[in-house]
N, C-alpha and C. Protein backbone atom coordinates (compact mmCIF):
# COMPACT_ATOMS: atom_id res chain seq x y z
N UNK A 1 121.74 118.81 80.82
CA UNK A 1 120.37 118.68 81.28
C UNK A 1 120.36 117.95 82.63
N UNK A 2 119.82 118.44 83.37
CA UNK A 2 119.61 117.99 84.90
C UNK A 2 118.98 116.35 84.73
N UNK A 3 119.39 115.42 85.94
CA UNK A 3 118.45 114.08 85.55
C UNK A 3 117.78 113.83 86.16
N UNK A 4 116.82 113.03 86.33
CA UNK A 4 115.60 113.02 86.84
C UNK A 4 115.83 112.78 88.17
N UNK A 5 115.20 113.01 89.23
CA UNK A 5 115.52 112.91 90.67
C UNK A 5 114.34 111.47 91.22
N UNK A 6 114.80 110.61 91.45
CA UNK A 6 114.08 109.36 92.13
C UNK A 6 114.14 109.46 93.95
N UNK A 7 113.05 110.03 94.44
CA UNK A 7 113.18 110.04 96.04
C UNK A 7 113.02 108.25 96.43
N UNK A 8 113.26 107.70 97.46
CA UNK A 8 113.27 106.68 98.50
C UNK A 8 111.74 106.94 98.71
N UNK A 9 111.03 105.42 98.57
CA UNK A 9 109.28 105.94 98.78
C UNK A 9 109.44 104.92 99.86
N UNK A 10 108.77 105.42 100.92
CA UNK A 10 108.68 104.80 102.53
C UNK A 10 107.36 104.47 102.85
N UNK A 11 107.23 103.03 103.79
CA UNK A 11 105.59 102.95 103.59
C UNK A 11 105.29 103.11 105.55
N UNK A 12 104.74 103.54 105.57
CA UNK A 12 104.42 104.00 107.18
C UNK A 12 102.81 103.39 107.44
N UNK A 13 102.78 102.31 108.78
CA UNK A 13 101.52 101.72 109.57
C UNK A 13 101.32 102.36 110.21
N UNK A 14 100.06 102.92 110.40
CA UNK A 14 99.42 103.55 111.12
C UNK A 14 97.91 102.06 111.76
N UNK A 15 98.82 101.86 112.58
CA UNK A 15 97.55 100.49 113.42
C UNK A 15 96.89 101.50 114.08
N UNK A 16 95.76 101.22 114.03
CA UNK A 16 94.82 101.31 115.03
C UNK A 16 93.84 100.57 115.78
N UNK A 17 93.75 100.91 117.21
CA UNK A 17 93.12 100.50 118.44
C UNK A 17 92.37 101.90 119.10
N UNK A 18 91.23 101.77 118.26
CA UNK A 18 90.64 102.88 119.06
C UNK A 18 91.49 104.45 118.17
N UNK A 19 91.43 105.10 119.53
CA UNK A 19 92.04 106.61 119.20
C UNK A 19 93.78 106.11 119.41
N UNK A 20 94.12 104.77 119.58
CA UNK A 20 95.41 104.91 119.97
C UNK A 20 96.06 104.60 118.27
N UNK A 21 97.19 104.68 118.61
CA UNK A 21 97.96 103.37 117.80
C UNK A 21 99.34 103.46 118.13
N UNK A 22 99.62 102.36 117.13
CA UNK A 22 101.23 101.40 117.65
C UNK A 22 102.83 102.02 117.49
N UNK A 23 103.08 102.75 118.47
CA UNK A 23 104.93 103.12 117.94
C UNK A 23 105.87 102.26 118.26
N UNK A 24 106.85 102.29 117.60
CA UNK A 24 108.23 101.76 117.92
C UNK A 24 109.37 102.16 118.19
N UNK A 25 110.13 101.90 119.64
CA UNK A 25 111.14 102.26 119.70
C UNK A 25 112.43 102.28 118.88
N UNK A 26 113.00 103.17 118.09
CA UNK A 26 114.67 102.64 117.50
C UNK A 26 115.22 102.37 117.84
N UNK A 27 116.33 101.15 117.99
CA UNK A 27 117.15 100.70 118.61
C UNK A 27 118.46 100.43 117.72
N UNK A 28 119.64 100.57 118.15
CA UNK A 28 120.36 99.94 116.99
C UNK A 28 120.95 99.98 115.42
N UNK A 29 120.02 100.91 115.14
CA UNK A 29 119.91 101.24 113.69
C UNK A 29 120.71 102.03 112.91
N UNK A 30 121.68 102.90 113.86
CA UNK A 30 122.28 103.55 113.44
C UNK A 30 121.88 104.89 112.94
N UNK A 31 120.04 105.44 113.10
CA UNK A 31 119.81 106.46 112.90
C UNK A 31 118.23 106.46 113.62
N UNK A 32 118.13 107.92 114.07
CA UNK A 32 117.23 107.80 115.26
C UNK A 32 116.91 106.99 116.32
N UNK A 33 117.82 106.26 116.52
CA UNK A 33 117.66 105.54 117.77
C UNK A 33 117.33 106.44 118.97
N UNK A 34 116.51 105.48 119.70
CA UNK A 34 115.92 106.54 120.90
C UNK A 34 114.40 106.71 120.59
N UNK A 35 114.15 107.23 119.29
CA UNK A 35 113.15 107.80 118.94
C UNK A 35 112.19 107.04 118.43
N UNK A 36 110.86 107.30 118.92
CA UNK A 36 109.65 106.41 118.05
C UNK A 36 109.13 106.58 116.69
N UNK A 37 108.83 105.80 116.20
CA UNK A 37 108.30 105.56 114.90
C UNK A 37 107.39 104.66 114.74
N UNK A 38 106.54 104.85 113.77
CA UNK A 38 105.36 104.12 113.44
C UNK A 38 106.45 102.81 112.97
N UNK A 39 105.75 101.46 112.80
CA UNK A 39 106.07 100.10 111.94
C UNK A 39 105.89 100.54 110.41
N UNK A 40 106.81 100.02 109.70
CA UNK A 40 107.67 101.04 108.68
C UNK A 40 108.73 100.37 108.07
N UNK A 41 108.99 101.04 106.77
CA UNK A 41 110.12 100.68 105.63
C UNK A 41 110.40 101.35 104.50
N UNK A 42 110.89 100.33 103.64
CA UNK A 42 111.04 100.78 102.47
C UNK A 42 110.51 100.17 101.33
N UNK A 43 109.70 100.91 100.52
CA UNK A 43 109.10 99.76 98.90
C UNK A 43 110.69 99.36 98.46
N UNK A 44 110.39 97.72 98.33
CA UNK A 44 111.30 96.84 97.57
C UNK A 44 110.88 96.77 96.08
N UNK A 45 112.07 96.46 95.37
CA UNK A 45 111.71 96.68 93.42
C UNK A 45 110.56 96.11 92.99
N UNK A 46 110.14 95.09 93.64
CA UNK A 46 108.82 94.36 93.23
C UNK A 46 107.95 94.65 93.96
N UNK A 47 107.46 95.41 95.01
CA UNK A 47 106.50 95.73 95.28
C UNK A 47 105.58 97.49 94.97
N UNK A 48 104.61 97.19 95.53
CA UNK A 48 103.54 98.16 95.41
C UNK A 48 103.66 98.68 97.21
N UNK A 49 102.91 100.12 97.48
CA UNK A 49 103.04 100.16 98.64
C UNK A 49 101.97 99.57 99.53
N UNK A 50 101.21 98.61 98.89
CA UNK A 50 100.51 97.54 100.25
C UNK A 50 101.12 96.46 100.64
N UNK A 51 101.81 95.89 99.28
CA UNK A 51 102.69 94.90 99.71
C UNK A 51 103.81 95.02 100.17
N UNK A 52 104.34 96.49 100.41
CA UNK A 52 105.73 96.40 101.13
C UNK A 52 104.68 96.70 102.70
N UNK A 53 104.07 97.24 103.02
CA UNK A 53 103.74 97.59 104.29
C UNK A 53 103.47 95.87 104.75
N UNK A 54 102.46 95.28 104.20
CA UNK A 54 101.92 94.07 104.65
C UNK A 54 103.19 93.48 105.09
N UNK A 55 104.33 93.43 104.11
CA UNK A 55 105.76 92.38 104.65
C UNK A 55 106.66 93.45 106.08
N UNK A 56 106.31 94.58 106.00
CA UNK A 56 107.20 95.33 107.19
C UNK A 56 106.14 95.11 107.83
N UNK A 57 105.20 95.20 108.46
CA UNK A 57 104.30 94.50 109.42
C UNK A 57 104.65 93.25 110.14
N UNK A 58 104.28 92.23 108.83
CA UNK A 58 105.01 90.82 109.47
C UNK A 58 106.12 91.14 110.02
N UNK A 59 107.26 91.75 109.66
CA UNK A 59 108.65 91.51 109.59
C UNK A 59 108.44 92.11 110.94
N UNK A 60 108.06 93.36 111.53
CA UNK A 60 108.40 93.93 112.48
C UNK A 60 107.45 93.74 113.84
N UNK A 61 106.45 93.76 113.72
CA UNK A 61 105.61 93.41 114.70
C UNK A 61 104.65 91.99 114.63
N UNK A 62 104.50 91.55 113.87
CA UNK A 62 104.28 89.58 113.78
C UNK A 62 102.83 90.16 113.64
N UNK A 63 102.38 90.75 112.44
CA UNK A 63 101.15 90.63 112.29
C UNK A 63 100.76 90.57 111.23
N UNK A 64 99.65 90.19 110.68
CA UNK A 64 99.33 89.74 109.15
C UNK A 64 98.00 90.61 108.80
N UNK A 65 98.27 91.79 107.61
CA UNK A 65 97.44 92.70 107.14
C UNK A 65 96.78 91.68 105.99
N UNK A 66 95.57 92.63 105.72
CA UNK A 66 95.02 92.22 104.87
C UNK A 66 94.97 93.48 103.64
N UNK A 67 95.15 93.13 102.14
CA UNK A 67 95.14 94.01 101.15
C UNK A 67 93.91 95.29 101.51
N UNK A 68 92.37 94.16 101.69
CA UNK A 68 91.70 95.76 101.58
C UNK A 68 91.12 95.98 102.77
N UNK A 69 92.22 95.72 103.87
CA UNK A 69 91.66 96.75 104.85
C UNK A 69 92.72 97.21 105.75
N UNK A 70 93.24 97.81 104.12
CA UNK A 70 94.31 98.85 104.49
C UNK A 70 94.20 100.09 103.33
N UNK A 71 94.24 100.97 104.09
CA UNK A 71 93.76 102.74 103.86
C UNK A 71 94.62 103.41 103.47
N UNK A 72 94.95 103.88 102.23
CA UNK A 72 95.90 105.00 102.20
C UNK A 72 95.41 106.40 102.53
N UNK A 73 95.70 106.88 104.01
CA UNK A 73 95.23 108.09 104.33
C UNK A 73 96.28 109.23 104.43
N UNK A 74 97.68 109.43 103.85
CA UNK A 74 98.14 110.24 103.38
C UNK A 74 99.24 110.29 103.09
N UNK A 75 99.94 111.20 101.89
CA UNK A 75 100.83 110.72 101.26
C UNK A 75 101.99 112.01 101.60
N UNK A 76 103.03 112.08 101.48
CA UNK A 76 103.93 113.04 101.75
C UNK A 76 105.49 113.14 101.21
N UNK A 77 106.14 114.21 101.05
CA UNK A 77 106.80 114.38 99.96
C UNK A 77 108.17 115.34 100.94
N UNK A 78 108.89 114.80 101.03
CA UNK A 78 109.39 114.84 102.40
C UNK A 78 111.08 115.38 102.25
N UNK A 79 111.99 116.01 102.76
CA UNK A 79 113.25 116.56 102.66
C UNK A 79 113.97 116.40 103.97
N UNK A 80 114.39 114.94 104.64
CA UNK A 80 114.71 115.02 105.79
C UNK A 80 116.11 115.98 106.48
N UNK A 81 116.53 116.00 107.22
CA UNK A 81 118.03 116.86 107.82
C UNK A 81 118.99 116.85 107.15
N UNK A 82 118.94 115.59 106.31
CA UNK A 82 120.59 115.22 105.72
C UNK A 82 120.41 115.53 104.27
N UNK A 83 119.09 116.08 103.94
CA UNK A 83 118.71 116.92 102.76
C UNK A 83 118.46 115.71 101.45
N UNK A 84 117.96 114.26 101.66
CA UNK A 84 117.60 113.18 101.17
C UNK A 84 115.91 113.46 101.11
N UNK A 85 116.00 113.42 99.48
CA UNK A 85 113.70 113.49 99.55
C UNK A 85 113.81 112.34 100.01
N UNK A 86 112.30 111.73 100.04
CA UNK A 86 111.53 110.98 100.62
C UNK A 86 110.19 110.80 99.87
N UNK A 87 109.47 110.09 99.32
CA UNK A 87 107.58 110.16 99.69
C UNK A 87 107.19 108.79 100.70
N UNK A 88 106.83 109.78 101.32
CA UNK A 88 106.17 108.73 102.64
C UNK A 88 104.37 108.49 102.51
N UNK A 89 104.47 107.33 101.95
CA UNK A 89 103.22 106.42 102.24
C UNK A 89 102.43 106.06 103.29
N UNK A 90 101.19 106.58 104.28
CA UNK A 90 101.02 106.23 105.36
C UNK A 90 99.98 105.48 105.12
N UNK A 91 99.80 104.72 105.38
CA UNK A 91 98.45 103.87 105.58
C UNK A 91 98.05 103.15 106.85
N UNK A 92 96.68 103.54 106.75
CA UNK A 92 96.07 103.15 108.13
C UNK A 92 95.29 101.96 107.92
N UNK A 93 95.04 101.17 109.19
CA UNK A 93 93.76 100.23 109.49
C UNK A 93 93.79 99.18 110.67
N UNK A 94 92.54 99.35 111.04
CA UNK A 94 92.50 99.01 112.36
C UNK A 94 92.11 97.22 112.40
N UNK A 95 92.23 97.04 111.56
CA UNK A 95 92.13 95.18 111.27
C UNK A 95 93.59 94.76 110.97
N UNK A 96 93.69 93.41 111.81
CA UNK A 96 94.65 91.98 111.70
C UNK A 96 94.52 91.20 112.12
N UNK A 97 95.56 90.04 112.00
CA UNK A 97 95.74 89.01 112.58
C UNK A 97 96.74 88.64 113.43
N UNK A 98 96.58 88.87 114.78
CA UNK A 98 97.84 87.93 115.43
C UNK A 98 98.04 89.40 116.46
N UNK A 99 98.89 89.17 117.28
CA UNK A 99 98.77 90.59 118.45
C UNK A 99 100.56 90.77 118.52
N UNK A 100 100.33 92.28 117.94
CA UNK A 100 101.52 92.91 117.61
C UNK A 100 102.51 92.77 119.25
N UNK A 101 103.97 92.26 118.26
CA UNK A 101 104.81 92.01 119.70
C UNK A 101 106.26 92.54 118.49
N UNK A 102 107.22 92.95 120.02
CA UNK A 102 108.43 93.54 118.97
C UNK A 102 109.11 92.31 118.07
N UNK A 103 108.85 92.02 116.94
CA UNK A 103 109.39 90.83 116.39
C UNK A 103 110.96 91.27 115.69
N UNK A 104 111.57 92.36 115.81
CA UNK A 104 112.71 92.82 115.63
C UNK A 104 113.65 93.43 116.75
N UNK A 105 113.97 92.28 117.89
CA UNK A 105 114.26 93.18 118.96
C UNK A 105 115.86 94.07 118.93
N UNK A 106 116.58 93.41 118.10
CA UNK A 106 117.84 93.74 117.42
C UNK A 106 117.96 95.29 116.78
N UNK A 107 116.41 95.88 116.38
CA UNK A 107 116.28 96.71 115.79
C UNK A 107 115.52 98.09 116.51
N UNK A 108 115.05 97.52 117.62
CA UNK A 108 113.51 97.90 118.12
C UNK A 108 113.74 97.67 120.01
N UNK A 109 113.55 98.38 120.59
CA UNK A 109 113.70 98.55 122.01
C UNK A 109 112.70 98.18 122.54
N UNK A 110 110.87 98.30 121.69
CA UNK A 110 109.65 97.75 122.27
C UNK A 110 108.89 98.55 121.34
N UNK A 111 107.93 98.13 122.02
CA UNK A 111 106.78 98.89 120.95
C UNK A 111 105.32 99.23 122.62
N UNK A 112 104.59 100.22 121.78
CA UNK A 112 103.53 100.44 123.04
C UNK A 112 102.32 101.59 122.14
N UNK A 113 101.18 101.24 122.51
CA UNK A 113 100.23 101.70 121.70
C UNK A 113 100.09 103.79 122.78
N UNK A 114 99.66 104.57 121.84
CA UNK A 114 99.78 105.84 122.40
C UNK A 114 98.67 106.43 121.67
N UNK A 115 98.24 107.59 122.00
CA UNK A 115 97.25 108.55 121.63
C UNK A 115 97.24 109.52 120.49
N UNK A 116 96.77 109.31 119.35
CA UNK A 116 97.07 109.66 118.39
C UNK A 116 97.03 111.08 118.44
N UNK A 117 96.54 111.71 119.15
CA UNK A 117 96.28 113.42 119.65
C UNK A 117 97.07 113.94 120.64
N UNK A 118 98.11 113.20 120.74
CA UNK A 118 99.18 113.23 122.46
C UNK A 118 100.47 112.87 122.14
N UNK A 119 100.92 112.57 120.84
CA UNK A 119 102.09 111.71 120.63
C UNK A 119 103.06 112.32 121.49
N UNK A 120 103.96 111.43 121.96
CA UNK A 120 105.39 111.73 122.79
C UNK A 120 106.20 112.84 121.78
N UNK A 121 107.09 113.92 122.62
CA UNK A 121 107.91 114.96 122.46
C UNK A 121 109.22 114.03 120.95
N UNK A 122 109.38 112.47 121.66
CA UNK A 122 110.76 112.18 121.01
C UNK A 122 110.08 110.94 119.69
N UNK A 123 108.86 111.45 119.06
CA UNK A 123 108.15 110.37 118.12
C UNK A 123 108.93 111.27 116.78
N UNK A 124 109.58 110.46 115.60
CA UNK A 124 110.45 110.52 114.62
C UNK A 124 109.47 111.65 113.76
N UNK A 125 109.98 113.32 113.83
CA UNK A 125 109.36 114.24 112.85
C UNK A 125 108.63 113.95 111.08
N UNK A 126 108.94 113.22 110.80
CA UNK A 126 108.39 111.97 109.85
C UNK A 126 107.06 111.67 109.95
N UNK A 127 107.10 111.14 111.04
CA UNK A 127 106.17 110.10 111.56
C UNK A 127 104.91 111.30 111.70
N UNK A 128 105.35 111.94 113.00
CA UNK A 128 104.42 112.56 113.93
C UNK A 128 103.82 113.70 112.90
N UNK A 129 104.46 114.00 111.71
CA UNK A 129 104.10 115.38 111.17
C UNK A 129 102.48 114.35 109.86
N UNK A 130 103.00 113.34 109.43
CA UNK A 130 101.98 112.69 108.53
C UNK A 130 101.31 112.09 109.41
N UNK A 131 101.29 111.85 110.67
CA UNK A 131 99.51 111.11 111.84
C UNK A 131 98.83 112.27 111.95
N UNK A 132 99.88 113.54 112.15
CA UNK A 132 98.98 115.22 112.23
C UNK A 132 98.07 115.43 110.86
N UNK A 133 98.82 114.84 109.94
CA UNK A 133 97.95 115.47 108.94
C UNK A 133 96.74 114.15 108.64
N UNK A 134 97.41 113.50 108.80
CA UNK A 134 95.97 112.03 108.82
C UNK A 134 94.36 112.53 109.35
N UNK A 135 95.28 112.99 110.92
CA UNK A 135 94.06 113.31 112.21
C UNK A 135 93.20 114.24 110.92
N UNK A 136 93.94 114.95 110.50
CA UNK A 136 93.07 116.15 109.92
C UNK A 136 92.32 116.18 108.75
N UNK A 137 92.38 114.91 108.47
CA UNK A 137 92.36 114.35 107.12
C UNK A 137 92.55 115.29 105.88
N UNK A 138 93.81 115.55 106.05
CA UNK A 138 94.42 115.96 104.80
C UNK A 138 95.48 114.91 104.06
N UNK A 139 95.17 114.63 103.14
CA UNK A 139 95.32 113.80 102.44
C UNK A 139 96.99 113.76 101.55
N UNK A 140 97.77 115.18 101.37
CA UNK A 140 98.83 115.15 101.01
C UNK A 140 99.32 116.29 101.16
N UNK A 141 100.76 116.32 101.46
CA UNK A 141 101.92 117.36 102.20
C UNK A 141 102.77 117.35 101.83
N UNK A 142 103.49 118.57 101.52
CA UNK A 142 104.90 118.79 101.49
C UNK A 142 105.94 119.21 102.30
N UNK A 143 107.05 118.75 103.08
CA UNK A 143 107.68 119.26 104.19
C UNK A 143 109.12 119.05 103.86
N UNK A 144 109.83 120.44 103.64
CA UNK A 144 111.21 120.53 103.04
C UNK A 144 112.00 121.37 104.08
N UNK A 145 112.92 120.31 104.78
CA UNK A 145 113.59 120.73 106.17
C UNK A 145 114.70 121.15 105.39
N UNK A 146 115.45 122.37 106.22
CA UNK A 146 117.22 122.16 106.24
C UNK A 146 117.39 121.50 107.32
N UNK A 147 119.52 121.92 107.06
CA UNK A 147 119.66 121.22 107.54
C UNK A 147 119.75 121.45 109.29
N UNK A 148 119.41 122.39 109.28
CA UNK A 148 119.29 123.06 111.09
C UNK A 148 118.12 121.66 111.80
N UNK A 149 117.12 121.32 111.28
CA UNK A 149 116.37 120.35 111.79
C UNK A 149 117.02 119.20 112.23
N UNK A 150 117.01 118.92 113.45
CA UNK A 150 117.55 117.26 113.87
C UNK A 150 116.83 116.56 113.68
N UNK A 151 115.35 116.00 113.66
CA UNK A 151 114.48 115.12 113.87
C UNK A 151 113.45 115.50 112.77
């Protein structure tokens, strides 16, 4: 009998300022470097996905969320290049505390707020495919790459 398959659940910030919001450069990481990405992680064993976003927030850009005014605006179910699922958690909101600066520079090349309707050519296929479906407010997706996809 086949066993149950447990994907990696990822929690993805979607800040907002206006029509913009916040990407991050990869640096270092050993995978996608180069490429932007929303502020971002992974749910730890004890958390829920507000409380892992709220601590990758702090951790990465020095800012302090608040539980409810943060949005889960879409969820996604994901098969990246190296053929690893995924569900990616995005949540949005345009409230905090403290003014986002790269607080991981070891990890992170900079960070710079961009147009949520314009994203850059080299923003992490991840990323850019769940803000598309946000904009549209569609609420949940499935996206199952081979392995021909780089990004």
């Amino acid at each position: 009998m086949p066993q149950p398959h447990h994907p990696v659940n990822d929690v993805m910030l979607i800040l907002e300022r206006g029509s913009t919001l916040l990407l991050a450069e990869r640096h270092n990481t050993g995978y996608a470097d180069g490429l932007l990405n929303l502020p971002s992680g992974k749910v730890e064993c004890d958390e829920d996905v507000y409380d892992a976003v709220i601590r990758e927030a702090e951790e990465e850009i020095g800012v302090r969320l608040r539980r409810d005014a943060l949005r889960i605006v879409h969820v996604m179910y994901f098969r990246n290049p190296e053929g690893a699922t995924r569900v990616g958690w995005f949540l949005a909101t345009s409230e905090w505390d403290g003014e986002p600066v790269n607080a991981e520079p070891h990890k992170c090349a900079g960070i710079a707020w961009h147009h949520r309707d314009g994203l850059p050519g080299n923003t992490v296929r991840y990323n850019s495919l769940g803000i598309g479906h946000y904009v549209k407010s569609e609420p949940v997706s499935v996206h199952w790459h081979d392995s021909s996809t780089h990004r």
